[in-house]
PDB file of N, CA and C in Angstrom:
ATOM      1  N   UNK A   1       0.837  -1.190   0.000  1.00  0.00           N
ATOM      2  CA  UNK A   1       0.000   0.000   0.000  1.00  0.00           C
ATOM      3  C   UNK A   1       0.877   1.248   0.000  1.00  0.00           C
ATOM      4  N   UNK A   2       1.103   1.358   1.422  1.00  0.00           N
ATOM      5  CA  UNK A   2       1.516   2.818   1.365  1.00  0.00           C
ATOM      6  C   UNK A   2       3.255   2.707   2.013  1.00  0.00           C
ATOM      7  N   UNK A   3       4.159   2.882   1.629  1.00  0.00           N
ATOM      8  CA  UNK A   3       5.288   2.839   1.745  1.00  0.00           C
ATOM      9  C   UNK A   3       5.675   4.063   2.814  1.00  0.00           C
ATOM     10  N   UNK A   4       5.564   4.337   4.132  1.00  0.00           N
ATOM     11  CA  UNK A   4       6.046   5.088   4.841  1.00  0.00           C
ATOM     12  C   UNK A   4       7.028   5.112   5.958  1.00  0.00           C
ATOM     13  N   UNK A   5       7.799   5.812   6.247  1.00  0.00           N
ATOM     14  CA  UNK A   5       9.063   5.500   7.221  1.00  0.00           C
ATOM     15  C   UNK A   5       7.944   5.809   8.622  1.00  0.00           C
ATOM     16  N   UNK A   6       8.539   5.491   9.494  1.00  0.00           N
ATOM     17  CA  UNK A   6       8.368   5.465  10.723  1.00  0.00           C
ATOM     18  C   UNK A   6       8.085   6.891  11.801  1.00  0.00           C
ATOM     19  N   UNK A   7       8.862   7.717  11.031  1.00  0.00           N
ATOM     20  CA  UNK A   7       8.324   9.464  11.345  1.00  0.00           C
ATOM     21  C   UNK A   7       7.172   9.999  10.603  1.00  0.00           C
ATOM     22  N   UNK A   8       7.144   9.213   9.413  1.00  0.00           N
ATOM     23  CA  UNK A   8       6.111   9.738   8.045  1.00  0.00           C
ATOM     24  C   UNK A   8       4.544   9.007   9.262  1.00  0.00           C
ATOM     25  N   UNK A   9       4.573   7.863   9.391  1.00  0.00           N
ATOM     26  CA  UNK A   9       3.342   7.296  10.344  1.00  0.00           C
ATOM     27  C   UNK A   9       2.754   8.099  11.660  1.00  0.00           C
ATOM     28  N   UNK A  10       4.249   8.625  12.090  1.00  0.00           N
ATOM     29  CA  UNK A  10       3.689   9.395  13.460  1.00  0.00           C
ATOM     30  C   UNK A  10       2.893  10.255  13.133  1.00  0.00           C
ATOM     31  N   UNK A  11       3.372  11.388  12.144  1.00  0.00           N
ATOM     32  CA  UNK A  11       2.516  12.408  11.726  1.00  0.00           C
ATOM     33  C   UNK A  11       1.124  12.121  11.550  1.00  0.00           C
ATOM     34  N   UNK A  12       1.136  10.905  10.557  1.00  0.00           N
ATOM     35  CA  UNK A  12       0.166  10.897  10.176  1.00  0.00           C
ATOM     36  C   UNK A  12      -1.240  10.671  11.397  1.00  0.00           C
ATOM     37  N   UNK A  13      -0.615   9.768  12.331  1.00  0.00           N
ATOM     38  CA  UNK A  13      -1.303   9.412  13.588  1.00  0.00           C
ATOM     39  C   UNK A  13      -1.677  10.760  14.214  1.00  0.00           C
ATOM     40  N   UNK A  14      -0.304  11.377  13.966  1.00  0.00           N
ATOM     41  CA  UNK A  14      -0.977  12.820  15.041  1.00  0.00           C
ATOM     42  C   UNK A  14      -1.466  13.757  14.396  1.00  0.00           C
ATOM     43  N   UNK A  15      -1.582  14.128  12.956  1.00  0.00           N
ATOM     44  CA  UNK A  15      -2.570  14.911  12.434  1.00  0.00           C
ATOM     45  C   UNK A  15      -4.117  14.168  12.003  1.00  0.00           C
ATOM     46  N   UNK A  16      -4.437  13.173  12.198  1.00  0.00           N
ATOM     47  CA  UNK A  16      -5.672  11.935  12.248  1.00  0.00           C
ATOM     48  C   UNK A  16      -6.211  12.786  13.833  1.00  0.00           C
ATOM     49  N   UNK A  17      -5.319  12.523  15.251  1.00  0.00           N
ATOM     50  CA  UNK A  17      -5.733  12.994  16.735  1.00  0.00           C
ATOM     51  C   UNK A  17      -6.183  14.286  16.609  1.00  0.00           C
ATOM     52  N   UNK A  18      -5.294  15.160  15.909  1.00  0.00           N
ATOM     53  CA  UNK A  18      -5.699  16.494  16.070  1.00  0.00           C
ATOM     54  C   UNK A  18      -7.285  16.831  15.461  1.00  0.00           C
ATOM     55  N   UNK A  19      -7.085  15.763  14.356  1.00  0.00           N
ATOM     56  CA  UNK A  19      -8.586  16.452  13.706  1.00  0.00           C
ATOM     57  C   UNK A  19      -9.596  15.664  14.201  1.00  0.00           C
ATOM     58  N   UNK A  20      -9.536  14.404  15.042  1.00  0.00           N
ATOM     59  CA  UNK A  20     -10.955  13.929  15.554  1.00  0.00           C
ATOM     60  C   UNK A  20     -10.936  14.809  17.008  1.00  0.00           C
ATOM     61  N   UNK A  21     -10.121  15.464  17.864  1.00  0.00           N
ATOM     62  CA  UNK A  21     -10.039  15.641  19.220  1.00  0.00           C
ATOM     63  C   UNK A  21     -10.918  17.292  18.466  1.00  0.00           C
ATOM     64  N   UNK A  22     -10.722  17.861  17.482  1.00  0.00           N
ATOM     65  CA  UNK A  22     -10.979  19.398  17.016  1.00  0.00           C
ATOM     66  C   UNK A  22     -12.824  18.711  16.520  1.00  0.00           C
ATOM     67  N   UNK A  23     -13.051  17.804  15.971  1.00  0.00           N
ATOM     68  CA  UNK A  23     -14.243  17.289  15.546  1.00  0.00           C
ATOM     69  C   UNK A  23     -14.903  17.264  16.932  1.00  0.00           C
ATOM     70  N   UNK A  24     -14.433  16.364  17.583  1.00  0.00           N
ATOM     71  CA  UNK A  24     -14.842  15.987  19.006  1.00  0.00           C
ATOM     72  C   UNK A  24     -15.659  16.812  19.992  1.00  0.00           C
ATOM     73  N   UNK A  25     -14.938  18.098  20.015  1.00  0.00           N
ATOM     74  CA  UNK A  25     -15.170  19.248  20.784  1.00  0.00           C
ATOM     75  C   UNK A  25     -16.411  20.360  20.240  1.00  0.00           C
ATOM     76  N   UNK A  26     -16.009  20.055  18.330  1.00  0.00           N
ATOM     77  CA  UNK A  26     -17.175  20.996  17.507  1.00  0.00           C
ATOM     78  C   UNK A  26     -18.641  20.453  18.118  1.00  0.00           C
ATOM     79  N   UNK A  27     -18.442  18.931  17.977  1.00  0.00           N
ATOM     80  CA  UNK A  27     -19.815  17.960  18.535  1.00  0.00           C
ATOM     81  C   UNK A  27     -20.314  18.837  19.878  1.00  0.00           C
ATOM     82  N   UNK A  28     -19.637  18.532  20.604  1.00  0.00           N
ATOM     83  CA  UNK A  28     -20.120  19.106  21.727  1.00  0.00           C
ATOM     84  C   UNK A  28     -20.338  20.587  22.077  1.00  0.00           C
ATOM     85  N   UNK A  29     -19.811  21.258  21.588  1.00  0.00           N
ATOM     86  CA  UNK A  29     -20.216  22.841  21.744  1.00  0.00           C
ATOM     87  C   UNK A  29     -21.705  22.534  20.523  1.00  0.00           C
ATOM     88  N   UNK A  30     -21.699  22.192  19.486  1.00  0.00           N
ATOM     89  CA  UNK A  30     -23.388  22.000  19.112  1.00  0.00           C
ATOM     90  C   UNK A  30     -24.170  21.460  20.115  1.00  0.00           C
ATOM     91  N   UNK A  31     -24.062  20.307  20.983  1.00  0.00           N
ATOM     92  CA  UNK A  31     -25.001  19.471  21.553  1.00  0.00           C
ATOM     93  C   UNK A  31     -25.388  20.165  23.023  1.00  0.00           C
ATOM     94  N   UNK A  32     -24.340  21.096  23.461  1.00  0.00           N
ATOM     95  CA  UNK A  32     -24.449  21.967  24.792  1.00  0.00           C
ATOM     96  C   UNK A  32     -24.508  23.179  24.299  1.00  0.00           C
ATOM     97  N   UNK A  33     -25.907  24.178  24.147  1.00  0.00           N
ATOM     98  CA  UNK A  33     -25.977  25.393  24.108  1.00  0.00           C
ATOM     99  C   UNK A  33     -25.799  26.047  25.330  1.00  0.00           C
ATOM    100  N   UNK A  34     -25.765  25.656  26.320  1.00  0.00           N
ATOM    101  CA  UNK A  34     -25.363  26.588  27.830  1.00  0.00           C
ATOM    102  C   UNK A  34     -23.831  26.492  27.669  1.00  0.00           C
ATOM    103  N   UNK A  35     -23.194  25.612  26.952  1.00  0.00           N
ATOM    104  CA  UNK A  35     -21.822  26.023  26.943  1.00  0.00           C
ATOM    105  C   UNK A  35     -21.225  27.041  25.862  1.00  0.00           C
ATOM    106  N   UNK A  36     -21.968  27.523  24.728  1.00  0.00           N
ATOM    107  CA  UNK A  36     -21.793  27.859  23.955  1.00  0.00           C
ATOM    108  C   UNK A  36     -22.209  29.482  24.454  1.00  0.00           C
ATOM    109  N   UNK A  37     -23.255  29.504  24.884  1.00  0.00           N
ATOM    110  CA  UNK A  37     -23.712  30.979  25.367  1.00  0.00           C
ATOM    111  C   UNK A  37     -23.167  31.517  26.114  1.00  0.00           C
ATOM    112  N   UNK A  38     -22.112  30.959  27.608  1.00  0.00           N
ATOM    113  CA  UNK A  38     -21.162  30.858  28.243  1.00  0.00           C
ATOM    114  C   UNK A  38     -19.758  31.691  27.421  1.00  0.00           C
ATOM    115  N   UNK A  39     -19.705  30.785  26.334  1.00  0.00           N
ATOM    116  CA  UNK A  39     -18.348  31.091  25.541  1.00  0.00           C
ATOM    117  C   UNK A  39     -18.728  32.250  24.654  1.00  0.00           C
ATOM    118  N   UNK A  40     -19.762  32.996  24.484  1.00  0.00           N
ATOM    119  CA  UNK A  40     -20.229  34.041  23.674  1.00  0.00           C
ATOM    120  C   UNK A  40     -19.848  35.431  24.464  1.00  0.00           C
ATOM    121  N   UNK A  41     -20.247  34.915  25.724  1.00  0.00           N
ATOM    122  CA  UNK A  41     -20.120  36.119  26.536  1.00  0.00           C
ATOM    123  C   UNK A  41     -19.097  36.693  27.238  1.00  0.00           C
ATOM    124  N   UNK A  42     -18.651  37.357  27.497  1.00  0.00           N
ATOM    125  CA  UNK A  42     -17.341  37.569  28.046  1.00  0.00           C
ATOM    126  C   UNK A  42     -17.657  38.852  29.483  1.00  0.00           C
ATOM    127  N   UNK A  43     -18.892  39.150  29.511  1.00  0.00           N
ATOM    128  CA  UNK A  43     -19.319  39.398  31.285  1.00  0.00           C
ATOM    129  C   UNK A  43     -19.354  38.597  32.251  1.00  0.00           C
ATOM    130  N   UNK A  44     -19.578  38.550  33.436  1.00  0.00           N
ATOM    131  CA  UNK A  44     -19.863  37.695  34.318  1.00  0.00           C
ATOM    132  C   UNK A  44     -21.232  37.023  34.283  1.00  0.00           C
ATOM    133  N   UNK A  45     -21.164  35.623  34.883  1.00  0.00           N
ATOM    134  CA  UNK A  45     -22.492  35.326  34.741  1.00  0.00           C
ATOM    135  C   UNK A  45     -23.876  35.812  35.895  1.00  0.00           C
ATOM    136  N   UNK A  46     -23.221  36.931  36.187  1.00  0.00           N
ATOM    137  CA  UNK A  46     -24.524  37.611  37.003  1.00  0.00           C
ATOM    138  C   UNK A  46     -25.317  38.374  36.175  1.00  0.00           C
ATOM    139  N   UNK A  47     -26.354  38.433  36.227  1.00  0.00           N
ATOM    140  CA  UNK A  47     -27.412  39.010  35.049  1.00  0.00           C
ATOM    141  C   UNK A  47     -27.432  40.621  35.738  1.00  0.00           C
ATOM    142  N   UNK A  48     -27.944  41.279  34.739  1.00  0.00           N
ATOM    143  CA  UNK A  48     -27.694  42.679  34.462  1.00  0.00           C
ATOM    144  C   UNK A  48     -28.906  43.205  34.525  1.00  0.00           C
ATOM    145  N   UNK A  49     -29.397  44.405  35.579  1.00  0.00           N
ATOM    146  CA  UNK A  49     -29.904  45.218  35.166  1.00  0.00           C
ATOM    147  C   UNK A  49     -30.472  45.750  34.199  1.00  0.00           C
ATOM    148  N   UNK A  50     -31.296  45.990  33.674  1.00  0.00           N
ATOM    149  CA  UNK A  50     -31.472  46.223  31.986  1.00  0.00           C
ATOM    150  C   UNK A  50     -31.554  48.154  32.455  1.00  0.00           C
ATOM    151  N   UNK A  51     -32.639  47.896  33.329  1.00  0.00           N
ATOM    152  CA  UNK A  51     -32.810  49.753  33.485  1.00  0.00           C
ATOM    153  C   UNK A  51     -31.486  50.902  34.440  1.00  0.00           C
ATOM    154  N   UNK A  52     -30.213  50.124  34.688  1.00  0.00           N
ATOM    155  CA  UNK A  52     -29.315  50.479  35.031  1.00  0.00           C
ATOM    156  C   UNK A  52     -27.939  50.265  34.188  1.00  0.00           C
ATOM    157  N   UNK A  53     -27.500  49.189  33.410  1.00  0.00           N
ATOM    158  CA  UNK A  53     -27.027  49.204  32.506  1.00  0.00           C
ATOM    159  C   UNK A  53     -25.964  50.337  31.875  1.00  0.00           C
ATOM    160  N   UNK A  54     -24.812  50.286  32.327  1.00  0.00           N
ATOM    161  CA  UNK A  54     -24.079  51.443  31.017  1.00  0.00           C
ATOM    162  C   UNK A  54     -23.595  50.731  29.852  1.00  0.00           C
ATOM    163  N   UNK A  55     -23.338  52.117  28.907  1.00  0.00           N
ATOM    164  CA  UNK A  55     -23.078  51.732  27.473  1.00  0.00           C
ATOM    165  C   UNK A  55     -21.958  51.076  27.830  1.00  0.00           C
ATOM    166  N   UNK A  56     -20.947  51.284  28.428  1.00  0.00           N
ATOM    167  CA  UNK A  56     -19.646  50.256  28.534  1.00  0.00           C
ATOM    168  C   UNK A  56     -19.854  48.781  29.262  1.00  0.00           C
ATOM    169  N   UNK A  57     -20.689  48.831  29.922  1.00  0.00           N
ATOM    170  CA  UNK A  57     -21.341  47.829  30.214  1.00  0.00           C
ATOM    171  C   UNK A  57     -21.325  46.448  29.198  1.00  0.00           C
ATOM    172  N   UNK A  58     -22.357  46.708  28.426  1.00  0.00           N
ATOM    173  CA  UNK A  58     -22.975  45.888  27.038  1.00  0.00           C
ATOM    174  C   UNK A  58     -21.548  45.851  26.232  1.00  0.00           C
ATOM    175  N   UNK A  59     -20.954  46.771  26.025  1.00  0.00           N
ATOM    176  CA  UNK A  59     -20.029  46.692  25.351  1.00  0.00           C
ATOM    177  C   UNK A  59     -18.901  45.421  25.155  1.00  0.00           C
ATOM    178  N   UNK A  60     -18.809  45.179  26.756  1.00  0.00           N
ATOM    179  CA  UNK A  60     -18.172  43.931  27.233  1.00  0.00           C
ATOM    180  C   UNK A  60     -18.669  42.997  26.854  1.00  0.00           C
ATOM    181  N   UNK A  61     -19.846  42.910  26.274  1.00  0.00           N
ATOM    182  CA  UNK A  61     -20.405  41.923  26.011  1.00  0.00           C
ATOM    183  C   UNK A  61     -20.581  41.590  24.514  1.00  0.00           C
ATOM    184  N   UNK A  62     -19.666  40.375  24.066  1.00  0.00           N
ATOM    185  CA  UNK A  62     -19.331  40.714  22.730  1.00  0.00           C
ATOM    186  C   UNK A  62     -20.509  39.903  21.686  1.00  0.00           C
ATOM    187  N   UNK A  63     -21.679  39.853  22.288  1.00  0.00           N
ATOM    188  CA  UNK A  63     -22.766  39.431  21.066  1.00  0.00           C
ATOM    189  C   UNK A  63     -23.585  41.081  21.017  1.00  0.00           C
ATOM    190  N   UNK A  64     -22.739  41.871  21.809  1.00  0.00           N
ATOM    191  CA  UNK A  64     -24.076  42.645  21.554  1.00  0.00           C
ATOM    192  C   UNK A  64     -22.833  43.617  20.585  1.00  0.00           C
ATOM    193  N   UNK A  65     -23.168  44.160  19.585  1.00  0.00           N
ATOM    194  CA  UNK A  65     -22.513  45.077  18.639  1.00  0.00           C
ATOM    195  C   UNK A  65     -22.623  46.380  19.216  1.00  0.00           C
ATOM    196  N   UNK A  66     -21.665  47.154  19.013  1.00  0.00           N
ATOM    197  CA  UNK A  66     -21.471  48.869  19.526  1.00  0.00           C
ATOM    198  C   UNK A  66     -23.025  49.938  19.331  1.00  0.00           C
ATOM    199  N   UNK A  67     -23.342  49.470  18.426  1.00  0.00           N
ATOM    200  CA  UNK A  67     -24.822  50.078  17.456  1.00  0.00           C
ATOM    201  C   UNK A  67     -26.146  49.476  18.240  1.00  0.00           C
ATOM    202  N   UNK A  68     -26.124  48.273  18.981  1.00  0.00           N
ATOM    203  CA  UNK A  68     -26.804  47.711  19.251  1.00  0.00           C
ATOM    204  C   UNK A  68     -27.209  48.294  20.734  1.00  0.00           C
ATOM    205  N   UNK A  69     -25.778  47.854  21.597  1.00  0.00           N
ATOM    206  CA  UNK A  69     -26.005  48.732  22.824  1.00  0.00           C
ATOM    207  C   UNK A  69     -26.032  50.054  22.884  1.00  0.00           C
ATOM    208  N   UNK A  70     -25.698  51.168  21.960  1.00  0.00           N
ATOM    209  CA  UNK A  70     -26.297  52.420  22.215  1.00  0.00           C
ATOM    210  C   UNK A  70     -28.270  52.510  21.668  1.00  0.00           C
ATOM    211  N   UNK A  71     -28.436  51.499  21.269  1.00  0.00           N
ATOM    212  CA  UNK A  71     -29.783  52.116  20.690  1.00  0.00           C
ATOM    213  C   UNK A  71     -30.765  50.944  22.074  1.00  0.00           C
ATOM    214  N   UNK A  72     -30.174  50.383  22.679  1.00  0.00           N
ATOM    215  CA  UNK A  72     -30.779  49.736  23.468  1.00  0.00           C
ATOM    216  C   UNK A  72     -30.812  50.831  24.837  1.00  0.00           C
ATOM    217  N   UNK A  73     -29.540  51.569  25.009  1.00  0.00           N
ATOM    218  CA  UNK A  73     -29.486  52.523  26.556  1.00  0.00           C
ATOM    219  C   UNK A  73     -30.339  53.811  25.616  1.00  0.00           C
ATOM    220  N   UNK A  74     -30.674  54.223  24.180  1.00  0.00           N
ATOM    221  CA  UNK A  74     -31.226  55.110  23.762  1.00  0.00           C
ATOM    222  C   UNK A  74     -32.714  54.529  23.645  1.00  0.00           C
ATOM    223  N   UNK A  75     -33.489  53.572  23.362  1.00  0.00           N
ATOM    224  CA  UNK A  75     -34.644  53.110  24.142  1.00  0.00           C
ATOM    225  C   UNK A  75     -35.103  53.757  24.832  1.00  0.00           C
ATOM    226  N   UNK A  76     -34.039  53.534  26.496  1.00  0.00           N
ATOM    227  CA  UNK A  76     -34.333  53.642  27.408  1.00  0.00           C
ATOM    228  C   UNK A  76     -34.272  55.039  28.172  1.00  0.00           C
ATOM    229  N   UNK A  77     -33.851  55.852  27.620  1.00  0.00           N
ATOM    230  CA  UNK A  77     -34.108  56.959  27.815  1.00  0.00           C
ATOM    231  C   UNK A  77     -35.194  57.941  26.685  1.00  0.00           C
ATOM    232  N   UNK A  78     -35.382  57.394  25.426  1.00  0.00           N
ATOM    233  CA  UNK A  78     -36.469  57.621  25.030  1.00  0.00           C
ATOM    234  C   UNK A  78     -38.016  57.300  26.255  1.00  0.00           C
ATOM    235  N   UNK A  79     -38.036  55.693  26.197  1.00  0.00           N
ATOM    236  CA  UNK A  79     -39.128  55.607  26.681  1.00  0.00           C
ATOM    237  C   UNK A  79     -39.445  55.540  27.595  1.00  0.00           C
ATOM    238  N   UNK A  80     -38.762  55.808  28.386  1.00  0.00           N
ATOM    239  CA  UNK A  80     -38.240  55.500  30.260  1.00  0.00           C
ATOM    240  C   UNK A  80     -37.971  54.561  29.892  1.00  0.00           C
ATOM    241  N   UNK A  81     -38.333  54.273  31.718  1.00  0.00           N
ATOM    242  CA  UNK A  81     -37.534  52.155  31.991  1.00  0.00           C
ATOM    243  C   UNK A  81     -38.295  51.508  31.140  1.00  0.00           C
ATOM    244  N   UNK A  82     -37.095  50.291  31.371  1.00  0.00           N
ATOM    245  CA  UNK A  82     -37.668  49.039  30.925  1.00  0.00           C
ATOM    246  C   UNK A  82     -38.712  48.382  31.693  1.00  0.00           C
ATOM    247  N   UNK A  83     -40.287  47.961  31.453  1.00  0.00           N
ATOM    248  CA  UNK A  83     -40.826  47.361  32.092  1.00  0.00           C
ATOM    249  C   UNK A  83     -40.588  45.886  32.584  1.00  0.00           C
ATOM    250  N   UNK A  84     -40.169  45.077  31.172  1.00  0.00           N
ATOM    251  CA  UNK A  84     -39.520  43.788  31.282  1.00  0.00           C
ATOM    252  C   UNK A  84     -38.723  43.778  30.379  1.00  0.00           C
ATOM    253  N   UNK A  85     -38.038  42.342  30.975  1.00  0.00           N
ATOM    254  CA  UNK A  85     -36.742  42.128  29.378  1.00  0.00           C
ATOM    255  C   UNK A  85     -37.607  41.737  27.900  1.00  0.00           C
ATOM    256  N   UNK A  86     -39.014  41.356  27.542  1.00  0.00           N
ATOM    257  CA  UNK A  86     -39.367  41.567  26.695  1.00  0.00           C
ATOM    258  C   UNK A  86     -39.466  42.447  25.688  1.00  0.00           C
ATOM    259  N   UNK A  87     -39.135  44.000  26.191  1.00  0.00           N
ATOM    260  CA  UNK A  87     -39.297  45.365  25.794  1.00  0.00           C
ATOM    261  C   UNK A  87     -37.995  45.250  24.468  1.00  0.00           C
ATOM    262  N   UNK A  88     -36.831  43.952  25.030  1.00  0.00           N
ATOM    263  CA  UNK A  88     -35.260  44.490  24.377  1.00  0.00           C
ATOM    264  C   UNK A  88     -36.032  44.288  22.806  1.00  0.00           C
ATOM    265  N   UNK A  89     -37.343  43.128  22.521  1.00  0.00           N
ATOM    266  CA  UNK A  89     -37.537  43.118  20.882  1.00  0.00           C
ATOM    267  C   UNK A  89     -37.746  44.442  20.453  1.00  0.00           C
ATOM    268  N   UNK A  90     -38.231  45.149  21.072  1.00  0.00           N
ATOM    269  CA  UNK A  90     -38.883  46.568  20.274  1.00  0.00           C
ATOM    270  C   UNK A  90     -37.770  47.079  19.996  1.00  0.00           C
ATOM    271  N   UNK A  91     -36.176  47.323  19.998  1.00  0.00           N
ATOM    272  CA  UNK A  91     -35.328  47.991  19.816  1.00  0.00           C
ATOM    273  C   UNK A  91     -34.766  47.620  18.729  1.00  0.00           C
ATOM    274  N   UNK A  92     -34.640  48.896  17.960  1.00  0.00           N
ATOM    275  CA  UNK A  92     -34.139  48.555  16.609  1.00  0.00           C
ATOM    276  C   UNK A  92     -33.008  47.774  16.143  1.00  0.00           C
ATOM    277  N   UNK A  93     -33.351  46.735  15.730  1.00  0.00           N
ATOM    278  CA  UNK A  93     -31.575  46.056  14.770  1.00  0.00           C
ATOM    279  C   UNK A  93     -31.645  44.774  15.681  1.00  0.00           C
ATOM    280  N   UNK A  94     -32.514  44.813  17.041  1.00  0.00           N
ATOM    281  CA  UNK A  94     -32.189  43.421  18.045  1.00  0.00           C
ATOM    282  C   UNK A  94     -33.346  42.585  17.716  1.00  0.00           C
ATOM    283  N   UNK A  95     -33.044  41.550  17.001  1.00  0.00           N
ATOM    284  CA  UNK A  95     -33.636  40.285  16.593  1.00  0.00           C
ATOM    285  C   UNK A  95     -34.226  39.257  17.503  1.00  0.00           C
ATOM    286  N   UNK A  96     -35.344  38.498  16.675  1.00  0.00           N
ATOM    287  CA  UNK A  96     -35.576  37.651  17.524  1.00  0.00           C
ATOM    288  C   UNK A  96     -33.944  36.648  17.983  1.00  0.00           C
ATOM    289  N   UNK A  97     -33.144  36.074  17.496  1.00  0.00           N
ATOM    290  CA  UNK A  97     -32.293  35.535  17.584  1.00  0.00           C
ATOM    291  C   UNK A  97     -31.606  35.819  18.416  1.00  0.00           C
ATOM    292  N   UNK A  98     -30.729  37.292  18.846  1.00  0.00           N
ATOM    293  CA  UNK A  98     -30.246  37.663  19.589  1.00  0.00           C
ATOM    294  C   UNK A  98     -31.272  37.994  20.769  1.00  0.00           C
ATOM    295  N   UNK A  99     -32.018  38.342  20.525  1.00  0.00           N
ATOM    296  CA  UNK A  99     -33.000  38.686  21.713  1.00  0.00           C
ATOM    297  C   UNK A  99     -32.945  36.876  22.846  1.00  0.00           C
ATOM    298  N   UNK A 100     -33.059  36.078  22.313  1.00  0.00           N
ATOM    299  CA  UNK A 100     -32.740  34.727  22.722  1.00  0.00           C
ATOM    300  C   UNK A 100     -31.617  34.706  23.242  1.00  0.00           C
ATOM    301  N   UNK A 101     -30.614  34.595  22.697  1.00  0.00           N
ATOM    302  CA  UNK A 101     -28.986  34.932  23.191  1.00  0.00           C
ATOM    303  C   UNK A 101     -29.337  35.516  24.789  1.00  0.00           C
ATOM    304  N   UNK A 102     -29.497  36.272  24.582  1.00  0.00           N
ATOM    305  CA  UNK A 102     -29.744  37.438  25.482  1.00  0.00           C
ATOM    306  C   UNK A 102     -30.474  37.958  26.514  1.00  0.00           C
ATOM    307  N   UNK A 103     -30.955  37.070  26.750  1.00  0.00           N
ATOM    308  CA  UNK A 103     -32.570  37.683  27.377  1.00  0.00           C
ATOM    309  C   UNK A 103     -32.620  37.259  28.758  1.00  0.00           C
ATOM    310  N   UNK A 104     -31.496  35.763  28.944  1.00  0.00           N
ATOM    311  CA  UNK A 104     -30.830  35.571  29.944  1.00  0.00           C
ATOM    312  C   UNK A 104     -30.034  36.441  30.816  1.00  0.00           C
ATOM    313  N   UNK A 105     -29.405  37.223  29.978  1.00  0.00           N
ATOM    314  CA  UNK A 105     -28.731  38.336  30.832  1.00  0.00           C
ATOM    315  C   UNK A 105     -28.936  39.560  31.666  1.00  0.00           C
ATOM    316  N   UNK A 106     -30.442  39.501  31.100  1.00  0.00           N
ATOM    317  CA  UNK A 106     -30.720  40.470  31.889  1.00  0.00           C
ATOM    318  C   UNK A 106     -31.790  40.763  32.962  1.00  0.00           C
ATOM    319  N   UNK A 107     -32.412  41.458  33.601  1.00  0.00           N
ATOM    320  CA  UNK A 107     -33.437  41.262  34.496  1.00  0.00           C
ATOM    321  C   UNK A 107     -34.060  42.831  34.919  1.00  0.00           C
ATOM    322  N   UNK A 108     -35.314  42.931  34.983  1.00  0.00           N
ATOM    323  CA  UNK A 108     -36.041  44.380  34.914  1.00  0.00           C
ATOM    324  C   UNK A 108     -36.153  44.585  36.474  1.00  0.00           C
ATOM    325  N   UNK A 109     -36.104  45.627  37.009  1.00  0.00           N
ATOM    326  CA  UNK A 109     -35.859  45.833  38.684  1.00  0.00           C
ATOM    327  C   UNK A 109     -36.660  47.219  38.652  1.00  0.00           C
TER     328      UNK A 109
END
């Protein structure tokens, strides 16, 4: 078959490991969305204020885009507070999708 020296095999063994251990891990970040939403976020996992909130705040938080969190703290001074975290759909550009992402993070007080 395949005529290979003995260093030529290792490789091959260890670039075969690398790509099922890199497969391995893709599996599981699909099959665990609490680990994935975890790895999205880069705040703490204490939920946030929505009607206290600063723009640097959100910022830290890298699913939410620069455009996103000013028109979310501009909302909120348009319309007053937030009554609930339901209110975040009405804000322009924030999707149902992200609104999901998200909706965990925060809490109306």
């Amino acid at each position: 078959m395949l005529n290979l020296t003995q260093e030529e095999r290792r490789v091959v063994v260890f670039l075969l490991t690398v790509v099922l251990v890199g497969m391995g891990i893709n599996f599981c970040l699909k099959l665990n969305h609490k680990v994935r939403r975890v790895l999205c976020v880069d705040e703490s996992l204490a939920r946030i204020n929505l009607n206290q909130v600063t723009l640097p705040q959100l910022l830290r938080i890298r699913c939410i885009p620069k455009k996103i969190a000013e028109k979310i703290i501009e909302y909120r001074f348009t319309n007053g507070s937030y009554g609930q975290v339901e209110e975040l759909k009405q804000v322009k550009g924030l999707g149902e999708k992200r609104f999901n992402k998200l909706k965990d993070l925060f809490f109306v007080k």
